[in-house]
N, C-alpha and C. Protein backbone atom coordinates (compact mmCIF):
# COMPACT_ATOMS: atom_id res chain seq x y z
N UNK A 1 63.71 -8.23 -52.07
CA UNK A 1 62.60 -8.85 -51.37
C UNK A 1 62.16 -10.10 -52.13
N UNK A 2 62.03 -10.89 -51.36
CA UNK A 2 61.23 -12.58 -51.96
C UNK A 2 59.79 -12.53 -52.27
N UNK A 3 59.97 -12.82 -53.49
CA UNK A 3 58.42 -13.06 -54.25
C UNK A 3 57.54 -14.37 -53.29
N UNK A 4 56.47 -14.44 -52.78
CA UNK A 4 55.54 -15.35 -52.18
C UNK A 4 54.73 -15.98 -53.05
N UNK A 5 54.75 -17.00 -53.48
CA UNK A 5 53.37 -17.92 -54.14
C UNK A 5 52.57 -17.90 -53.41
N UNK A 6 51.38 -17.66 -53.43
CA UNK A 6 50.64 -17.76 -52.96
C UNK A 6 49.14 -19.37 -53.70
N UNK A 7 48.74 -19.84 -52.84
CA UNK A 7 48.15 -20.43 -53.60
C UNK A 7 46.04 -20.12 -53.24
N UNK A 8 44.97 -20.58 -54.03
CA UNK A 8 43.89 -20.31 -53.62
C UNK A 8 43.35 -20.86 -52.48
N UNK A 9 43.97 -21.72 -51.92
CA UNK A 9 43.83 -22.18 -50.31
C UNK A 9 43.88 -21.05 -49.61
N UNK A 10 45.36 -20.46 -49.39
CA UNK A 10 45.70 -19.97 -48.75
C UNK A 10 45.10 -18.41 -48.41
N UNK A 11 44.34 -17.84 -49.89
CA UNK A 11 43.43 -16.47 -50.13
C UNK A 11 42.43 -16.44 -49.74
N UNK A 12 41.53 -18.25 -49.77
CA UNK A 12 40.48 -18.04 -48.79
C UNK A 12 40.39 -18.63 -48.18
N UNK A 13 41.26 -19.08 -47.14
CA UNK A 13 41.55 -18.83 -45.94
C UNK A 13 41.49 -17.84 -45.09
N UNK A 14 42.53 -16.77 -45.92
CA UNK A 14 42.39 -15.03 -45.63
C UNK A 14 41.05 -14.37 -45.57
N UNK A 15 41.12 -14.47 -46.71
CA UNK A 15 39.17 -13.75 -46.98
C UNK A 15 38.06 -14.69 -45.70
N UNK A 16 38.45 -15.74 -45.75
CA UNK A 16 37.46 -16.52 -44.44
C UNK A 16 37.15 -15.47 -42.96
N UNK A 17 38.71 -15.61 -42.64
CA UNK A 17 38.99 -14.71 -41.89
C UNK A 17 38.62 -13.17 -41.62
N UNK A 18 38.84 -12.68 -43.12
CA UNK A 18 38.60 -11.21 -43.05
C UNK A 18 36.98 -11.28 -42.55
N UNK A 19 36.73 -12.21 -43.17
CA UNK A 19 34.56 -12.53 -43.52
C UNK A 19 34.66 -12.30 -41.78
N UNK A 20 35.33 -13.49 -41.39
CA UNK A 20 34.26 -13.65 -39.73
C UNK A 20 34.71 -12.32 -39.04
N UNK A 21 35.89 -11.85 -38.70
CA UNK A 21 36.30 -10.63 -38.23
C UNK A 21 35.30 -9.57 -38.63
N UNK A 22 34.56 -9.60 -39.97
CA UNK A 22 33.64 -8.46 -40.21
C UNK A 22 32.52 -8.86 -39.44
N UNK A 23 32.07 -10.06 -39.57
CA UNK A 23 31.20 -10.31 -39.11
C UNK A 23 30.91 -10.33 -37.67
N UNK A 24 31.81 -10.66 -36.88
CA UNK A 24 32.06 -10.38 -35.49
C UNK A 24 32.17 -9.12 -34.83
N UNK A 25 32.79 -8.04 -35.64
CA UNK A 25 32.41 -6.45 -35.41
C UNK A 25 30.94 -6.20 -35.36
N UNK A 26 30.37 -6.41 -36.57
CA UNK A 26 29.27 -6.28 -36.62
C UNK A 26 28.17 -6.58 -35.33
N UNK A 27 28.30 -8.12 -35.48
CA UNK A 27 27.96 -8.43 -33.99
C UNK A 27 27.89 -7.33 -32.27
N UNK A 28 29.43 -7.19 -32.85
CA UNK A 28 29.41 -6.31 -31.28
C UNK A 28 28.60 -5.05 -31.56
N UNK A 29 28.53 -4.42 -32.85
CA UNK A 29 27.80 -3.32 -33.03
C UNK A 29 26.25 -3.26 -32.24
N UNK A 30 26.14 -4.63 -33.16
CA UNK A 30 24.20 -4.72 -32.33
C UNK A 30 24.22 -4.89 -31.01
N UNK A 31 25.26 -5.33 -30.37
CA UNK A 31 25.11 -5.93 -28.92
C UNK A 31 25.19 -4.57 -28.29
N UNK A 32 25.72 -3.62 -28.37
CA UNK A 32 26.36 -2.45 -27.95
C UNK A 32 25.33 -1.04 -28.26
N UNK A 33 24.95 -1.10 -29.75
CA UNK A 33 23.42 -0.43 -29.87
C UNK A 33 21.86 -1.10 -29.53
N UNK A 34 22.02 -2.13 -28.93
CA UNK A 34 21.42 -2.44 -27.93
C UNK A 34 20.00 -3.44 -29.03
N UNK A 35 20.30 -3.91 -30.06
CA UNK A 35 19.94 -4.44 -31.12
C UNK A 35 19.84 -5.65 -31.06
N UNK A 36 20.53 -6.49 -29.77
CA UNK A 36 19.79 -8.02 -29.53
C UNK A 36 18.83 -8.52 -30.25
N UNK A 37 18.79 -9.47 -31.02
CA UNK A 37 17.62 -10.60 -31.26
C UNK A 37 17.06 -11.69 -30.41
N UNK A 38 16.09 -11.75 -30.49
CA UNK A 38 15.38 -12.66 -29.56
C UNK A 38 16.07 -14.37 -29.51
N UNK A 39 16.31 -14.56 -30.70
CA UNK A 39 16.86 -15.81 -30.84
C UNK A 39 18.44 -15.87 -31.44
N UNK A 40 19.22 -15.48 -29.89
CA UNK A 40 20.45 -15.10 -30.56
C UNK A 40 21.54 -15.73 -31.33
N UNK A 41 21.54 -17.30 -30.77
CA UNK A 41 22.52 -17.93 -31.60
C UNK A 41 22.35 -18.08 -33.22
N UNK A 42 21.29 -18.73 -33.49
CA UNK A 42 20.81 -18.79 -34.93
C UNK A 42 21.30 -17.37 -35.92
N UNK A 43 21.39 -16.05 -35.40
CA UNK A 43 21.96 -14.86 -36.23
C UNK A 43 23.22 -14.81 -36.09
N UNK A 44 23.69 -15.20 -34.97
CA UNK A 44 25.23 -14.84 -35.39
C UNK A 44 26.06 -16.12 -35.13
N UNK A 45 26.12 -17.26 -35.94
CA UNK A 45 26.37 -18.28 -36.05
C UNK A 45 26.07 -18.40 -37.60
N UNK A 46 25.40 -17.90 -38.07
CA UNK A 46 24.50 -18.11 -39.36
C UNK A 46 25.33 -16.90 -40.07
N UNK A 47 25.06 -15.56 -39.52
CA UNK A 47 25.78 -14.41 -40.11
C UNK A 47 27.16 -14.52 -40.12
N UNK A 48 28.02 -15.11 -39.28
CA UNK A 48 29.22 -15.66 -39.07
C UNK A 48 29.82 -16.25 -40.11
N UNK A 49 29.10 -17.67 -40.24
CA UNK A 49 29.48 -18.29 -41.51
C UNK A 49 29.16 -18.38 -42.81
N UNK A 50 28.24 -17.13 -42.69
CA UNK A 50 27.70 -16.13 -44.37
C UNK A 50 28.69 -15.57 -45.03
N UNK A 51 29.15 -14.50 -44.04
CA UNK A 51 30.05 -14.15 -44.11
C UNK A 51 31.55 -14.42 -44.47
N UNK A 52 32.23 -15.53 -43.40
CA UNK A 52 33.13 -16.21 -43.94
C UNK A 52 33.38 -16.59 -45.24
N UNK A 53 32.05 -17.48 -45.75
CA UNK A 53 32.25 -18.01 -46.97
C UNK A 53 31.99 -16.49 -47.85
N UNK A 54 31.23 -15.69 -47.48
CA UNK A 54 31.72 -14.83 -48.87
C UNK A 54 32.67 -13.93 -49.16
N UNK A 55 33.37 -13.97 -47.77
CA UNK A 55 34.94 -13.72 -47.69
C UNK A 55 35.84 -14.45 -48.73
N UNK A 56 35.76 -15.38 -47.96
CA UNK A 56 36.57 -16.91 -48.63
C UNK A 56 36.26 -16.32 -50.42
N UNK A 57 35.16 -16.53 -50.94
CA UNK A 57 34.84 -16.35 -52.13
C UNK A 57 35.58 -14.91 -53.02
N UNK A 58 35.11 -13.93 -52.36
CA UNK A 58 35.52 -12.96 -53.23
C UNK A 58 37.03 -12.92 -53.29
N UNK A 59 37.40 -12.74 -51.95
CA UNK A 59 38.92 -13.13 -51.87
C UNK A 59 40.07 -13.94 -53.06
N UNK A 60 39.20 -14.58 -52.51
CA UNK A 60 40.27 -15.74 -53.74
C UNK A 60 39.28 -16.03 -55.27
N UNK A 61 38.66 -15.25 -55.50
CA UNK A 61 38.29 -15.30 -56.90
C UNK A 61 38.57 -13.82 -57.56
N UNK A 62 38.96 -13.05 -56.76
CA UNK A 62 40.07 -11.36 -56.62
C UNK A 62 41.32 -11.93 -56.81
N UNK A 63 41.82 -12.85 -56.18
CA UNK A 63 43.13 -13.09 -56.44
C UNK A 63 43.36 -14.15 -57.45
N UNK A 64 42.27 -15.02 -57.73
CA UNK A 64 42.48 -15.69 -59.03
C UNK A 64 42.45 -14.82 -60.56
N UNK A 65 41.54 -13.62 -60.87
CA UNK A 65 41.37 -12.98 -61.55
C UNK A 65 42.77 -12.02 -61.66
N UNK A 66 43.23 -11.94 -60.41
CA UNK A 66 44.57 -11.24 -60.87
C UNK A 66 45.19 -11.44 -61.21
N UNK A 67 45.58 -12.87 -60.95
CA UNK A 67 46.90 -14.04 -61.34
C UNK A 67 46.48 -14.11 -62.96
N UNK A 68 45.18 -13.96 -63.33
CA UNK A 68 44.97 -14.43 -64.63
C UNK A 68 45.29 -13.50 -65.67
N UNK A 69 45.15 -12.14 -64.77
CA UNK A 69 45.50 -10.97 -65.78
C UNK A 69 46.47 -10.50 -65.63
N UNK A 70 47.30 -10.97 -64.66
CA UNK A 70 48.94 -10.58 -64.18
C UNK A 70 49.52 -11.50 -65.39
N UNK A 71 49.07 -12.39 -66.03
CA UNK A 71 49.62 -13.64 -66.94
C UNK A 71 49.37 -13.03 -68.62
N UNK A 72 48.37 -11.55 -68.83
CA UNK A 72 48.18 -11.36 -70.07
C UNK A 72 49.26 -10.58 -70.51
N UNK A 73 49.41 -10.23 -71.85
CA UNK A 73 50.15 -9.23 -71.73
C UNK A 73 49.32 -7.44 -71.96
C-alpha cells in the first residue's frame, strides 16, 4: 500500500468539513425537536462557521502533533 503525504491544508480542510457536517446535524436536531430560534439565520450560519473553524483547528493541529511525534524517537 502507498504511503499519502498529507499536508496541513489538506487536514483542515477535513476537520472544516467534519466541523460543518457536525454542525449541520445538530441543526437538524433542533429543527426536528422543535427548538427553532426566533432569529434563525444568525445561529446557524454563526454555529456553522464556529464550528468549521474549530474543526479545521483541532484537526490539523492533531495531525501536526502527530507528525511531530511520529518524527521522535
Amino acid at each position: 500500500m502507498r504511503q499519502v503525504k498529507r499536508d496541513a491544508v489538506s487536514n483542515a480542510c477535513d476537520g472544516a468539513l467534519v466541523g460543518s457536517a457536525a454542525a449541520s446535524l445538530y441543526q437538524v436536531y433542533l429543527a426536528l425537536s422543535d427548538q427553532v430560534p426566533q432569529n434563525i439565520l444568525a445561529p446557524i450560519l454563526g454555529g456553522t462557521a464556529a464550528a468549521a473553524l474549530v474543526g479545521a483547528l483541532v484537526v490539523a493541529g492533531g495531525a501536526a502533533l502527530y507528525e511531530r511525534l511520529k518524527r521522535c524517537p
